[in-house]
C-alpha atoms as a PDB file:
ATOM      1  CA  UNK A   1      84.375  34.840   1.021  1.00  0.00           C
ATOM      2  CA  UNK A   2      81.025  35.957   1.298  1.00  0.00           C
ATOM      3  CA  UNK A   3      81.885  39.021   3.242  1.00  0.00           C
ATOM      4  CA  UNK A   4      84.309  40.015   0.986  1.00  0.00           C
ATOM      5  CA  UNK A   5      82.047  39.596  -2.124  1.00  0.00           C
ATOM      6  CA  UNK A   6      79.533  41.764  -0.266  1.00  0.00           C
ATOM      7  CA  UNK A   7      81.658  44.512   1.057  1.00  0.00           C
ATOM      8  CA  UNK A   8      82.965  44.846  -2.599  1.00  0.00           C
ATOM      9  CA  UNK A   9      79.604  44.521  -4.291  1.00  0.00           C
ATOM     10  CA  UNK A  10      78.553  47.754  -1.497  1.00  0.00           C
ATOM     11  CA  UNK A  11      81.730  49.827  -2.366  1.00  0.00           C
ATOM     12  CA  UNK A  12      81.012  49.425  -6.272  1.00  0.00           C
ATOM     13  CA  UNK A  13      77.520  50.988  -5.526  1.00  0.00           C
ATOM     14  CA  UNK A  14      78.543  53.418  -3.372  1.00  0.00           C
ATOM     15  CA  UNK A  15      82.413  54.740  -3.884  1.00  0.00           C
ATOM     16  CA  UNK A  16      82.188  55.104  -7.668  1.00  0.00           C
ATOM     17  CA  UNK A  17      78.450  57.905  -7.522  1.00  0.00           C
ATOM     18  CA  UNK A  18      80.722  59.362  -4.520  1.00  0.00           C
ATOM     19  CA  UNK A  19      83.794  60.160  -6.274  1.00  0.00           C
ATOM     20  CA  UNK A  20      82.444  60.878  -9.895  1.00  0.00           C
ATOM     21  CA  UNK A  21      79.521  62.758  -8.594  1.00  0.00           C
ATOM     22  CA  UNK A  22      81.941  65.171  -6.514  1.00  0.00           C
ATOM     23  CA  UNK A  23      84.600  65.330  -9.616  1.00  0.00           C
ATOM     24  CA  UNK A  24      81.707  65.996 -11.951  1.00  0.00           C
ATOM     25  CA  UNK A  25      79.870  68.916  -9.805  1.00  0.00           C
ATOM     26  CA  UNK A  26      83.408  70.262  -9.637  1.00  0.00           C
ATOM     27  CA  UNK A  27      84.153  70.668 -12.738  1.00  0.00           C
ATOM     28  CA  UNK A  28      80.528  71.822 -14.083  1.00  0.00           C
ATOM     29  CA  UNK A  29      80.631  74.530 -11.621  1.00  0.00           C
ATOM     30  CA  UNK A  30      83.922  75.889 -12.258  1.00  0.00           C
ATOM     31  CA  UNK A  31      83.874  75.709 -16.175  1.00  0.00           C
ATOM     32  CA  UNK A  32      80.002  77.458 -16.511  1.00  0.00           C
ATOM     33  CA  UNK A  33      80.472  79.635 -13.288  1.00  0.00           C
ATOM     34  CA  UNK A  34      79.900  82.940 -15.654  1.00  0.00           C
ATOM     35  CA  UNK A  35      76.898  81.943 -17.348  1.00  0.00           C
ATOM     36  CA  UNK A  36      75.023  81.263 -13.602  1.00  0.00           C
ATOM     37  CA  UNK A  37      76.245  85.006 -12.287  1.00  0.00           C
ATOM     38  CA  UNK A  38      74.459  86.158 -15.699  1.00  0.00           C
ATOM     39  CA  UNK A  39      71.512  84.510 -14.669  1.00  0.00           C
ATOM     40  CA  UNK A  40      71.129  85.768 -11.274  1.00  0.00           C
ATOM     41  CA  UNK A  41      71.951  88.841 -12.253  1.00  0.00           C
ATOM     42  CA  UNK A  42      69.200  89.168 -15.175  1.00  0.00           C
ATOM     43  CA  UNK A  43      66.883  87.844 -12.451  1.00  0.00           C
ATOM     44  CA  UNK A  44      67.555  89.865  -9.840  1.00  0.00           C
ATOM     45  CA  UNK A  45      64.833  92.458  -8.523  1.00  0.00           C
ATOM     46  CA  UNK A  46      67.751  95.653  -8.896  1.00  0.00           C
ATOM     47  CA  UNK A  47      67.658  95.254 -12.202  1.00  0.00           C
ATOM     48  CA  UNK A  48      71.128  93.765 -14.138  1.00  0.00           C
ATOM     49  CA  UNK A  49      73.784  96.564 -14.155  1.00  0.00           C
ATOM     50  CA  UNK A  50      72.908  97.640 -10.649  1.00  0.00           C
ATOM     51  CA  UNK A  51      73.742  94.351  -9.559  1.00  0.00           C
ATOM     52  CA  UNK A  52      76.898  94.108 -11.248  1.00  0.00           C
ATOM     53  CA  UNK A  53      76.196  93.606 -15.423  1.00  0.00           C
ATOM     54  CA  UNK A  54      79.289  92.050 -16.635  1.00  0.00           C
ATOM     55  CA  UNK A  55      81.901  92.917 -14.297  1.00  0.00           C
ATOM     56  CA  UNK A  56      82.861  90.290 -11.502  1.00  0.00           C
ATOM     57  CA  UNK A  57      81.427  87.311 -12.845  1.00  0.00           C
ATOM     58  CA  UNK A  58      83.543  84.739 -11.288  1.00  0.00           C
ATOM     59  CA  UNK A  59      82.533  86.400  -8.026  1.00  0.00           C
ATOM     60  CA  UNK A  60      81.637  83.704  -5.485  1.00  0.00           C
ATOM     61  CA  UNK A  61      83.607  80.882  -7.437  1.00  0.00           C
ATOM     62  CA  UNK A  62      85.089  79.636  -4.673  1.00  0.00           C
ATOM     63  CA  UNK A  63      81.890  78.999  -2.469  1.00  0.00           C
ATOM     64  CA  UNK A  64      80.557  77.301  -4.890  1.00  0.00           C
ATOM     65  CA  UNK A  65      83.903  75.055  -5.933  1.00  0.00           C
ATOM     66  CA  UNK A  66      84.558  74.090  -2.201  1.00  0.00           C
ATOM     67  CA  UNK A  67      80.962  72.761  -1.760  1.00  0.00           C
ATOM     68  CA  UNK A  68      80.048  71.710  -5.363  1.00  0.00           C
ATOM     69  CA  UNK A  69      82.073  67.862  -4.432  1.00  0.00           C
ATOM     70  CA  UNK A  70      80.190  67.267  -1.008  1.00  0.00           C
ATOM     71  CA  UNK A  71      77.070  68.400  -2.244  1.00  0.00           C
ATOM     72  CA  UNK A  72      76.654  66.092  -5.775  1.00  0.00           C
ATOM     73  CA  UNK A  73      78.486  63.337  -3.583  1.00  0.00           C
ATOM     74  CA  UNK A  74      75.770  63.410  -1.643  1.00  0.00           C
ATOM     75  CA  UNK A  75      72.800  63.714  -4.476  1.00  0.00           C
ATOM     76  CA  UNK A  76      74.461  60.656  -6.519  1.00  0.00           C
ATOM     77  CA  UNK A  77      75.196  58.496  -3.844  1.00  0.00           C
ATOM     78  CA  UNK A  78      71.528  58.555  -2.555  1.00  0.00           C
ATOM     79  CA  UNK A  79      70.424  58.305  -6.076  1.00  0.00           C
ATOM     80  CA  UNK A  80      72.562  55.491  -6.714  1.00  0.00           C
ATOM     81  CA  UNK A  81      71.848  53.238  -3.957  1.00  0.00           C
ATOM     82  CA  UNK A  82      67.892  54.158  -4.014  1.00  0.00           C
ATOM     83  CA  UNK A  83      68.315  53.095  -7.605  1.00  0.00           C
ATOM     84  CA  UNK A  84      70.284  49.726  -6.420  1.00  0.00           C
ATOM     85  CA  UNK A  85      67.644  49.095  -3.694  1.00  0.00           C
ATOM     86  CA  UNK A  86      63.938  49.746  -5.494  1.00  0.00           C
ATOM     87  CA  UNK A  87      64.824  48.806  -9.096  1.00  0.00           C
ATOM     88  CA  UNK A  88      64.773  44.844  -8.634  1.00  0.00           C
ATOM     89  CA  UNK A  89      61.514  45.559  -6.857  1.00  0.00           C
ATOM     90  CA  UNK A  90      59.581  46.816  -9.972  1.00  0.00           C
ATOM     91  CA  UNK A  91      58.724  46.173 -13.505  1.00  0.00           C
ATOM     92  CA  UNK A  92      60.832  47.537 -16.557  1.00  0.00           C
ATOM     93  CA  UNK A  93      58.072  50.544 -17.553  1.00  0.00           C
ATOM     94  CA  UNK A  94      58.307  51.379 -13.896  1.00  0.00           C
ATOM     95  CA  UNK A  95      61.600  52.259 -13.815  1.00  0.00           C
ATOM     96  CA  UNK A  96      61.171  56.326 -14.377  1.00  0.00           C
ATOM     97  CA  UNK A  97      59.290  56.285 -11.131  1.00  0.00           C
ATOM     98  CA  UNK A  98      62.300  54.869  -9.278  1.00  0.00           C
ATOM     99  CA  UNK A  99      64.119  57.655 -11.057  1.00  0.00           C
ATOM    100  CA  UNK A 100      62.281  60.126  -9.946  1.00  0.00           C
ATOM    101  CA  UNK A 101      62.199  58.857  -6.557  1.00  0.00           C
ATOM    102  CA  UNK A 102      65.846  58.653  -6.331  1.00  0.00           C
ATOM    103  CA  UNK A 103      66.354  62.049  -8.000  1.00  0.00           C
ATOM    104  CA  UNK A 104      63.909  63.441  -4.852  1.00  0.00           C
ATOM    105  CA  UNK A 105      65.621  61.414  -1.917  1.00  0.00           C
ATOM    106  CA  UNK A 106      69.122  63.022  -3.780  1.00  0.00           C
ATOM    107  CA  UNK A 107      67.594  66.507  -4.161  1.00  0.00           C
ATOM    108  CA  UNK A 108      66.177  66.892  -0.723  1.00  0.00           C
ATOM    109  CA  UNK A 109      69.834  65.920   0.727  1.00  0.00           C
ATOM    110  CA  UNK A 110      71.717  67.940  -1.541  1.00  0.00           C
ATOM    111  CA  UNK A 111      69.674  70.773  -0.517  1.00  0.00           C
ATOM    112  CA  UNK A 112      71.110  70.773   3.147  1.00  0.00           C
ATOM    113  CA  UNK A 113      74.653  71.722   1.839  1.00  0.00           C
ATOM    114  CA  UNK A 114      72.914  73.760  -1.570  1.00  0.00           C
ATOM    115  CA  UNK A 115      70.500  76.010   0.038  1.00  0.00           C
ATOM    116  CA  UNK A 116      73.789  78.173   2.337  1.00  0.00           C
ATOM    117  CA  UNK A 117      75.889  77.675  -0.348  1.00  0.00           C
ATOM    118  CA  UNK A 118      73.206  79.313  -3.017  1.00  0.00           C
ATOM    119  CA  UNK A 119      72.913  82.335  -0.358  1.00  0.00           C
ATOM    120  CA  UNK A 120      76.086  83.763   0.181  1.00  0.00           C
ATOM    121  CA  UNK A 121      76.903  83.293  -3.140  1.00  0.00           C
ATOM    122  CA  UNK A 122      74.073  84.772  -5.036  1.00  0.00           C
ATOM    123  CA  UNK A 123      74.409  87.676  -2.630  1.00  0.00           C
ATOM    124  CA  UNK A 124      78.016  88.022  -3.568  1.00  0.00           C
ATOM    125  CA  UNK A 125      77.210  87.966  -7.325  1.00  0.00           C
ATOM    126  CA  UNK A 126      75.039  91.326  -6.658  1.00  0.00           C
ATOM    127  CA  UNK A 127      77.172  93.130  -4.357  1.00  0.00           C
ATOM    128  CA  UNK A 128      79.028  95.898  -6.302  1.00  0.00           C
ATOM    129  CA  UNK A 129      82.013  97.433  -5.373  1.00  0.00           C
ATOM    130  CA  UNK A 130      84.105  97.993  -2.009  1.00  0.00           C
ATOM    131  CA  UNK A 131      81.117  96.466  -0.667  1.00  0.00           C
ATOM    132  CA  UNK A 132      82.117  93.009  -1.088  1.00  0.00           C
ATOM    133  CA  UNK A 133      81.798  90.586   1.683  1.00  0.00           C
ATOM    134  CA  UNK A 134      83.122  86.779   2.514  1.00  0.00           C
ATOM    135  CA  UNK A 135      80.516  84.069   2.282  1.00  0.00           C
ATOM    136  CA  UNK A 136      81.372  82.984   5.947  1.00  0.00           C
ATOM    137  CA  UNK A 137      80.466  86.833   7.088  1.00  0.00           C
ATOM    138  CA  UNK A 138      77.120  86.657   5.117  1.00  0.00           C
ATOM    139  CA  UNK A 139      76.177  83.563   6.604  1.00  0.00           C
ATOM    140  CA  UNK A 140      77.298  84.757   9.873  1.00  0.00           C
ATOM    141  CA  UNK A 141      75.143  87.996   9.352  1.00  0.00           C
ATOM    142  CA  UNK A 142      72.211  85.733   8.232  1.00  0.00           C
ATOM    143  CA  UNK A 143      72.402  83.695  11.099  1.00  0.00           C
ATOM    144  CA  UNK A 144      72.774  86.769  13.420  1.00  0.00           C
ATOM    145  CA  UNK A 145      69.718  88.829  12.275  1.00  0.00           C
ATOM    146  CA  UNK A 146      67.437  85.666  11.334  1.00  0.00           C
ATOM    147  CA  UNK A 147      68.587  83.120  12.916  1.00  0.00           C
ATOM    148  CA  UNK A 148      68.776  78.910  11.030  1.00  0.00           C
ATOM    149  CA  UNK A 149      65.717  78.415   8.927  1.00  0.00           C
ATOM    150  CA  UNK A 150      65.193  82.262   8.669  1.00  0.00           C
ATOM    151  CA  UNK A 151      68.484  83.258   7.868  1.00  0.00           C
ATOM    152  CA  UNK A 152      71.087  80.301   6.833  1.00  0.00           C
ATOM    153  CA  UNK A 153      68.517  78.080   5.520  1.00  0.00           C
ATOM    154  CA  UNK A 154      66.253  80.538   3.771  1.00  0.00           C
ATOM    155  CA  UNK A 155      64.547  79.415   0.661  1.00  0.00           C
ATOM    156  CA  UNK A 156      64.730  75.851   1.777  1.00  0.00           C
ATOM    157  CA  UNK A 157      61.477  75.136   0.339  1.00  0.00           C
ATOM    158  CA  UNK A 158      61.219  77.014  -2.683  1.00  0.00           C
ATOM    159  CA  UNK A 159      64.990  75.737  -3.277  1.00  0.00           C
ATOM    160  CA  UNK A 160      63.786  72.076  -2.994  1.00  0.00           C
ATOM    161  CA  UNK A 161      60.073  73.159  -5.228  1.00  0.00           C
ATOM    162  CA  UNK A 162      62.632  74.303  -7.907  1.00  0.00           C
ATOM    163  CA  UNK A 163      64.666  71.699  -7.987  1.00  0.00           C
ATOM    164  CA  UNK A 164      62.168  68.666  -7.193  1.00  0.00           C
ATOM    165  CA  UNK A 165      60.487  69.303 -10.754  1.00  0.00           C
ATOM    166  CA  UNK A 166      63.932  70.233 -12.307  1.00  0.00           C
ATOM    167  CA  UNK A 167      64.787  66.180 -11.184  1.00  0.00           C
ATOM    168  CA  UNK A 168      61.339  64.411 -12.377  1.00  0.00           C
ATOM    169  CA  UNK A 169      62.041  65.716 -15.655  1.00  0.00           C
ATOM    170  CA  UNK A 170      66.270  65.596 -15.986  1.00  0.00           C
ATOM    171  CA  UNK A 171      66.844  62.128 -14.541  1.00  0.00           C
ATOM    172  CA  UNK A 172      63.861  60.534 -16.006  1.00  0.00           C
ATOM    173  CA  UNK A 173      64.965  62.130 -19.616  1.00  0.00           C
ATOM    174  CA  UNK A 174      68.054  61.000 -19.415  1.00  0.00           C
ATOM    175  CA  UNK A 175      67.446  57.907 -18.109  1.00  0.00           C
ATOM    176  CA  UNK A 176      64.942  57.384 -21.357  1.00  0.00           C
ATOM    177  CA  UNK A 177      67.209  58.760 -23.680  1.00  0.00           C
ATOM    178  CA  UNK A 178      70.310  56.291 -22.806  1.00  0.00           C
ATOM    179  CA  UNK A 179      67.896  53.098 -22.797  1.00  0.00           C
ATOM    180  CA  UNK A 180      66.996  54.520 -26.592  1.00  0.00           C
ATOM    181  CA  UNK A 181      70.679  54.423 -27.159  1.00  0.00           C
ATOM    182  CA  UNK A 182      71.084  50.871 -25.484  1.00  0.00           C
ATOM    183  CA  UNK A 183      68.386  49.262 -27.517  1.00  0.00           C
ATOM    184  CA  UNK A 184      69.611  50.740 -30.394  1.00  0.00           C
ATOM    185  CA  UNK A 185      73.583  49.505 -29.901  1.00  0.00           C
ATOM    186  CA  UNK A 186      73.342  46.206 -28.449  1.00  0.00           C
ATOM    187  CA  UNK A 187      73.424  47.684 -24.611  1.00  0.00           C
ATOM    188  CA  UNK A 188      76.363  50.114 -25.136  1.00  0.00           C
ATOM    189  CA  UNK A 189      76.471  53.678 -24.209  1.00  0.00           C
ATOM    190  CA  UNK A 190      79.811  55.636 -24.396  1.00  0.00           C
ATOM    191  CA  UNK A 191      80.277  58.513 -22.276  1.00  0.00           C
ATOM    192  CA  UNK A 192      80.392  60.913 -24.948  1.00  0.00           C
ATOM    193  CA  UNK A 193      76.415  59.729 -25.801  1.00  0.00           C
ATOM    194  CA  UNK A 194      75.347  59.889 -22.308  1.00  0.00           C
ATOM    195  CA  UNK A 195      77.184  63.540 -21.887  1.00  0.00           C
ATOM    196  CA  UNK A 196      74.679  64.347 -24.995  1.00  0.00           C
ATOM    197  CA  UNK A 197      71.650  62.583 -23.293  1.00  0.00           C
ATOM    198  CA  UNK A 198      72.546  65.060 -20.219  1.00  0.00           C
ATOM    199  CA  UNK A 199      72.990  67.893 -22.350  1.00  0.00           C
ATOM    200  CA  UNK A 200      69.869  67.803 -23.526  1.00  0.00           C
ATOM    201  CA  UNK A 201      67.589  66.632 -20.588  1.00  0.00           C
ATOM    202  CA  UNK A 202      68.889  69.259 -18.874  1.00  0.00           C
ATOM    203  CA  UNK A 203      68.600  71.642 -21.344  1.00  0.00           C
ATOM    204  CA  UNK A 204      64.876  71.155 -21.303  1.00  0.00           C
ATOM    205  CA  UNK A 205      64.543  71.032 -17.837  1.00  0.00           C
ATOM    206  CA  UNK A 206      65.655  73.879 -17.115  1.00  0.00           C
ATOM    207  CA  UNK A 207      64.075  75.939 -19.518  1.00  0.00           C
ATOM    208  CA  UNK A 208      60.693  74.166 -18.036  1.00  0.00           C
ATOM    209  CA  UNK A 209      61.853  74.945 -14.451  1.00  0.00           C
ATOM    210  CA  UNK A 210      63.015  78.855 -14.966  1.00  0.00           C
ATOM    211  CA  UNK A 211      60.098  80.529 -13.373  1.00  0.00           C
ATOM    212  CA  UNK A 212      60.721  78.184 -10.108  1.00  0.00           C
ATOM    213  CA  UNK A 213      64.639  78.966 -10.325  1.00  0.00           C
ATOM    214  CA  UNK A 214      63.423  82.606 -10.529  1.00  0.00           C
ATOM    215  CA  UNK A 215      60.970  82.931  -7.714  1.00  0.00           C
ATOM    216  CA  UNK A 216      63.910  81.114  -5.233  1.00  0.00           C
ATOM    217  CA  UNK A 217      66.371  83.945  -6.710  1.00  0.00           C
ATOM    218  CA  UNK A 218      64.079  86.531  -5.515  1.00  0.00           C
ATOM    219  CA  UNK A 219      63.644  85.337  -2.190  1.00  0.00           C
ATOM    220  CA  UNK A 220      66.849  84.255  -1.751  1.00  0.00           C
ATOM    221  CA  UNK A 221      68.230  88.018  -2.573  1.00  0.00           C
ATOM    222  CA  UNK A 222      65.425  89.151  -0.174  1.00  0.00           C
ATOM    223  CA  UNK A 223      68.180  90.679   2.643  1.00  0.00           C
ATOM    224  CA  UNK A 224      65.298  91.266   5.692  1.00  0.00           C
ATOM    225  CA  UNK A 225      63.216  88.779   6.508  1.00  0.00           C
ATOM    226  CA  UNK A 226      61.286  90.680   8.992  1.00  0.00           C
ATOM    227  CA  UNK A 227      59.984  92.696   6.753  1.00  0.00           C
ATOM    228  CA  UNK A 228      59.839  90.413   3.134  1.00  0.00           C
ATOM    229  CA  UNK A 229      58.149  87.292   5.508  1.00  0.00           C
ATOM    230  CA  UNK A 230      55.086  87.067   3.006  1.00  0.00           C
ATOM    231  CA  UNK A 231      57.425  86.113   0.362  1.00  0.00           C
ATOM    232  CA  UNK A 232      56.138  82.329  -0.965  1.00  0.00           C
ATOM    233  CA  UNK A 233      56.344  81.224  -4.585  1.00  0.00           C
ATOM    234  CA  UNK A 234      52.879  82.231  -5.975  1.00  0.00           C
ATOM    235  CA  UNK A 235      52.774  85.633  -4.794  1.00  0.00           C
ATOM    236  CA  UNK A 236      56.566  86.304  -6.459  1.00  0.00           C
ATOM    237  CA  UNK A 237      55.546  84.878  -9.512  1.00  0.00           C
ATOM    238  CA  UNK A 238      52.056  86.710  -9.640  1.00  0.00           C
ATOM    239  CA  UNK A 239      54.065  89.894  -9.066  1.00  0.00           C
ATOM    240  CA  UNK A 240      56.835  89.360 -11.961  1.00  0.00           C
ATOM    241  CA  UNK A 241      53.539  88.590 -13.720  1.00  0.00           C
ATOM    242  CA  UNK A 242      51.410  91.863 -13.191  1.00  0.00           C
ATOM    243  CA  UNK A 243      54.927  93.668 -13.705  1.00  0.00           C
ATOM    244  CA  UNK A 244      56.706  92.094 -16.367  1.00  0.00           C
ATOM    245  CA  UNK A 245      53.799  89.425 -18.064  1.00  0.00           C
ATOM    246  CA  UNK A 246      54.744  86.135 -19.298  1.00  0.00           C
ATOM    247  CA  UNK A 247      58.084  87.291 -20.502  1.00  0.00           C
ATOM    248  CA  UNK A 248      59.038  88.324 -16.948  1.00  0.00           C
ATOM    249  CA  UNK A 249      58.427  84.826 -15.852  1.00  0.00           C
ATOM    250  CA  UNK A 250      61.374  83.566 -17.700  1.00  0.00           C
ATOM    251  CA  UNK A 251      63.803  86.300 -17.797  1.00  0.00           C
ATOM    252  CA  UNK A 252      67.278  84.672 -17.421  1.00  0.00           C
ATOM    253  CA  UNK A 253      65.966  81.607 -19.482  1.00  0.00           C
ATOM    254  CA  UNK A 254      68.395  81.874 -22.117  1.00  0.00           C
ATOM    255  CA  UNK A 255      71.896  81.917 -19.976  1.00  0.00           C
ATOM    256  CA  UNK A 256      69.926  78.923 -17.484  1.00  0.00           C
ATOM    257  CA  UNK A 257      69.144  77.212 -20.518  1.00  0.00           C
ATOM    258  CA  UNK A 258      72.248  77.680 -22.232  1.00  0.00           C
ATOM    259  CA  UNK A 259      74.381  76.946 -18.899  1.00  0.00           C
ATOM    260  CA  UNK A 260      72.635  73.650 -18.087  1.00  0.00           C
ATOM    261  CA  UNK A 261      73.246  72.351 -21.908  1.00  0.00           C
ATOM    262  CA  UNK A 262      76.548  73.365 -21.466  1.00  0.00           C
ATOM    263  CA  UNK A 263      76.468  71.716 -18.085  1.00  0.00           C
ATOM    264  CA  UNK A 264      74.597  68.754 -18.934  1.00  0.00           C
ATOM    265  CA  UNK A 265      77.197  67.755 -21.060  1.00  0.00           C
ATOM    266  CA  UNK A 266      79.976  68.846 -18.977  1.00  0.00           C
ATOM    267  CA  UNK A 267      78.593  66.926 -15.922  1.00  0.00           C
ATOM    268  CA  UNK A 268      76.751  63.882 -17.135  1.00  0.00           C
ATOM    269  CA  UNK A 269      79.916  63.401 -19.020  1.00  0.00           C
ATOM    270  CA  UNK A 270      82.143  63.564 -16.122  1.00  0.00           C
ATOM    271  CA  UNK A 271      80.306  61.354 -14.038  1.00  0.00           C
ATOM    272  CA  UNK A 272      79.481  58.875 -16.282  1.00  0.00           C
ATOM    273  CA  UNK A 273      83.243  58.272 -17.447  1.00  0.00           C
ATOM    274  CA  UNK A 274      84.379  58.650 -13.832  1.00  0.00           C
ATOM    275  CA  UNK A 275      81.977  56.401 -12.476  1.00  0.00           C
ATOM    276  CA  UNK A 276      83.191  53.538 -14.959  1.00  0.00           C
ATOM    277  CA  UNK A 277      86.424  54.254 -14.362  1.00  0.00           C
ATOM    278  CA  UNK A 278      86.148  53.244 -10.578  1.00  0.00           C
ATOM    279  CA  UNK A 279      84.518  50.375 -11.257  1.00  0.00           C
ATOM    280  CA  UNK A 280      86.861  49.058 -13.270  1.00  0.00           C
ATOM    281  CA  UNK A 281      89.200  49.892 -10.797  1.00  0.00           C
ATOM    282  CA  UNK A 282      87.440  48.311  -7.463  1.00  0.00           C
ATOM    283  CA  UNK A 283      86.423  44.881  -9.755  1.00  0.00           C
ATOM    284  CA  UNK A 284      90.318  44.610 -10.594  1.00  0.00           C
ATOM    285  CA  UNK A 285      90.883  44.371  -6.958  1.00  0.00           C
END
């Protein structure tokens, strides 16, 4: 009896973040897919219409679709169960650290499926034309020419530099805002109030985050790097800065901002419903 009480006590902390984190990235991702070509588009280094204005914009939907699931999977599974393991551990008002750590140990994971994913298809959103490749044969050429870390896995770090921050200030946010809700309705939270807690921690942290996102855009459009090697985060920003001044720093922060509202409702929302619907289901077994 013990076993079994165990084993089901580790599949309701494990299965339901699995399943509603891959049904929630899914369906974020395929309902705001537009709004992120925008974005990568105003930010990339061609300048908009060269790389494709408003034409195309679902280009790239299906890299994205067919490795959205895996990758949040992964990212709320971690955070769940680091969550699960370190909160008992701590005191109440140290609870956003846990967050944060969980929303890094996620991040850093998610990145190993994100980072090839974010490649070939922010490369397909600026090719124009007959010029149009698969993301398997841009990855292939990646690997090819630069080889792993060069090639497939380029922008690893500033990928995980964007998106580290991006995490200490969503989770944490939304965390705080659906404990302000709790205290205020004798513990409950509905899904539609933590979709609005999402909306608007990520909202915020992404409008933080945009120069980040845009220095990894940059580097990630980068095609040779042979020849763009001296590309780091600092020197990108400091020359959108000399170019473009403050503004340039957050060009694409409207459609980001916009998109991750959008999203942060779309995807907090998803999850959080999904998740309680599969606990329900594995504590009526």
């Amino acid at each position: 009896m013990g076993e079994a009480k165990g084993e089901k006590n580790l599949k309701s902390v494990y299965l339901p973040p699995l399943i509603a984190g891959a049904l929630a990235g899914l369906s974020v991702d395929v309902a705001l897919y537009p709004l992120d070509t925008l974005k990568t588009r105003l930010q990339s280094s061609q300048g908009f219409h060269k790389a494709g204005g408003f034409t195309g914009v679902y280009r790239g939907l299906l890299t994205v679709a067919t490795s959205s699931m895996p990758t949040t999977a992964l990212f709320f599974g971690s955070y769940e169960a680091t969550k699960y393991l370190c909160l008992p551990l701590v005191a109440p008002q140290y609870a956003p650290m846990v967050h944060m750590l969980a929303a890094s140990i996620g991040e850093v994971l998610a990145c190993l499926i994100r980072v090839p994913t974010e490649i070939a298809k922010q490369r397909k959103q600026t090719i124009v034309g007959s010029k149009t490749r698969s993301s398997i044969t841009i990855l292939m050429n990646a690997y090819k020419s630069e080889g792993v870390f060069r090639g497939v896995y380029r922008g690893f770090g500033s990928t995980v530099l964007r998106d580290l921050p991006f995490s200490f200030i969503e989770l944490p946010v939304w965390e705080l805002l659906k404990t302000s809700i709790r205290n205020h309705n004798n513990g409950e939270i509905t899904s539609f109030q933590s979709a609005l807690c999402g909306s608007v921690a990520g909202g915020f942290a992404a409008a933080v985050t945009t120069p980040l996102d845009l220095a990894k855009t940059r580097i990630m459009l980068a095609e040779d790097y042979t020849v763009t090697r001296k590309l780091r985060i600092r020197p990108v920003l400091t020359s959108i800065y000399i170019e473009s001044g403050f503004r340039g720093l957050f060009a694409g922060v409207t459609p980001r901002m916009t998109g991750f509202m959008l999203g942060g409702f779309v995807f907090f929302g998803v999850y959080d419903d999904s998740k309680k619907y599969f606990e329900r289901y594995l504590d009526a077994r």
